[in-house]
Structures are given as structure tokens and as C-alpha cells.
Protein backbone atom coordinates (compact mmCIF):
# COMPACT_ATOMS: atom_id res chain seq x y z
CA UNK A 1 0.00 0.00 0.00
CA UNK A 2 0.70 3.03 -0.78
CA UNK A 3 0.74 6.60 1.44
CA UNK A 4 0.46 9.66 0.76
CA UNK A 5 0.04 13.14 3.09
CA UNK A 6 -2.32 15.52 1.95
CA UNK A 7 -4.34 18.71 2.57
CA UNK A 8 -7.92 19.29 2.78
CA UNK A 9 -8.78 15.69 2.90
CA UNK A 10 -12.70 16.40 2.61
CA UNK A 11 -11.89 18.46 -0.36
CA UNK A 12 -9.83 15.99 -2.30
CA UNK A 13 -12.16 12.90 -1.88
CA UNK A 14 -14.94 15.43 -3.42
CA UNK A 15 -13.05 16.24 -6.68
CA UNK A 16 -11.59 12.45 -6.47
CA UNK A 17 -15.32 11.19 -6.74
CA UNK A 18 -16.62 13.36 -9.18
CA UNK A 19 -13.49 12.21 -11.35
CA UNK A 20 -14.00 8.40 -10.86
CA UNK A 21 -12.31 7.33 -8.32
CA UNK A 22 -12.98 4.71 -6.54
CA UNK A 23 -13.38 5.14 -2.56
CA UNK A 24 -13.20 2.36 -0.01
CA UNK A 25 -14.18 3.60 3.19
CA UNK A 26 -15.12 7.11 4.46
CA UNK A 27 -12.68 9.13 6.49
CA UNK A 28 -11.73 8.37 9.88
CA UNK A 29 -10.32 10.64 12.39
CA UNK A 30 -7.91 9.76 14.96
CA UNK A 31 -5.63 12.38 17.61
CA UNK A 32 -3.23 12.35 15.28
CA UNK A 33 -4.72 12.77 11.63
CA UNK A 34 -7.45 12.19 9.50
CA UNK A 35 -7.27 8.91 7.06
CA UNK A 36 -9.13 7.48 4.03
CA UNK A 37 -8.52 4.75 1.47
CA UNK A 38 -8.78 4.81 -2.35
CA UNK A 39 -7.97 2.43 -4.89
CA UNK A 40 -5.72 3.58 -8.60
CA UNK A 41 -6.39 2.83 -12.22
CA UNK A 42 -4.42 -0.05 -11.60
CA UNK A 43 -5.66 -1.59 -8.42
CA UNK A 44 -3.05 -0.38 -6.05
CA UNK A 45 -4.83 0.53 -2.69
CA UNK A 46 -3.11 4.01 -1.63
CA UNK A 47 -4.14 5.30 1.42
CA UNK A 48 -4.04 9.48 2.34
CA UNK A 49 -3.40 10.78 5.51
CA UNK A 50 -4.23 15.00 5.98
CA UNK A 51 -1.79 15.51 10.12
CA UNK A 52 -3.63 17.49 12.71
């Protein structure tokens, strides 16, 4: 899997669904971050992390 840190999680997962892509879960928050998992053209699961 892959990871990736990101900003305005909320944000990107809007403009990721409206181009596509395909979502697995919805976005959990923890104390230290906010995650989410989506899946690439190829089938690679990448997951994003936005820090608090």
C-alpha cells in the first residue's frame, strides 16, 4: 500500500469522486490525523493521511 500526506482531505475525496475514483471507506479521524482509502487505475490501494 501506498501513502500519501495531503491537505484538505474532505476536499480531495470530493473532486476524487466526481473524477471516478474509486473510494473504499469514508474518512476516519484519529488524535493524530485524519485517514481514508482509495484504490488507482491499476488496483493499487493508496491510502491518504491530511496531520492534525
Amino acid at each position: 500500500m501506498i501513502n500519501y500526506r495531503v491537505q484538505n482531505i474532505e476536499g480531495l475525496i470530493s473532486k476524487l469522486k466526481e473524477n471516478g475514483v474509486t473510494v473504499l471507506d469514508e474518512i476516519a479521524t484519529y488524535d493524530y490525523g485524519k485517514f481514508v482509502h482509495i484504490m488507482d487505475a491499476d488496483g493499487n490501494k493508496i491510502e491518504l493521511w491530511e496531520p492534525l
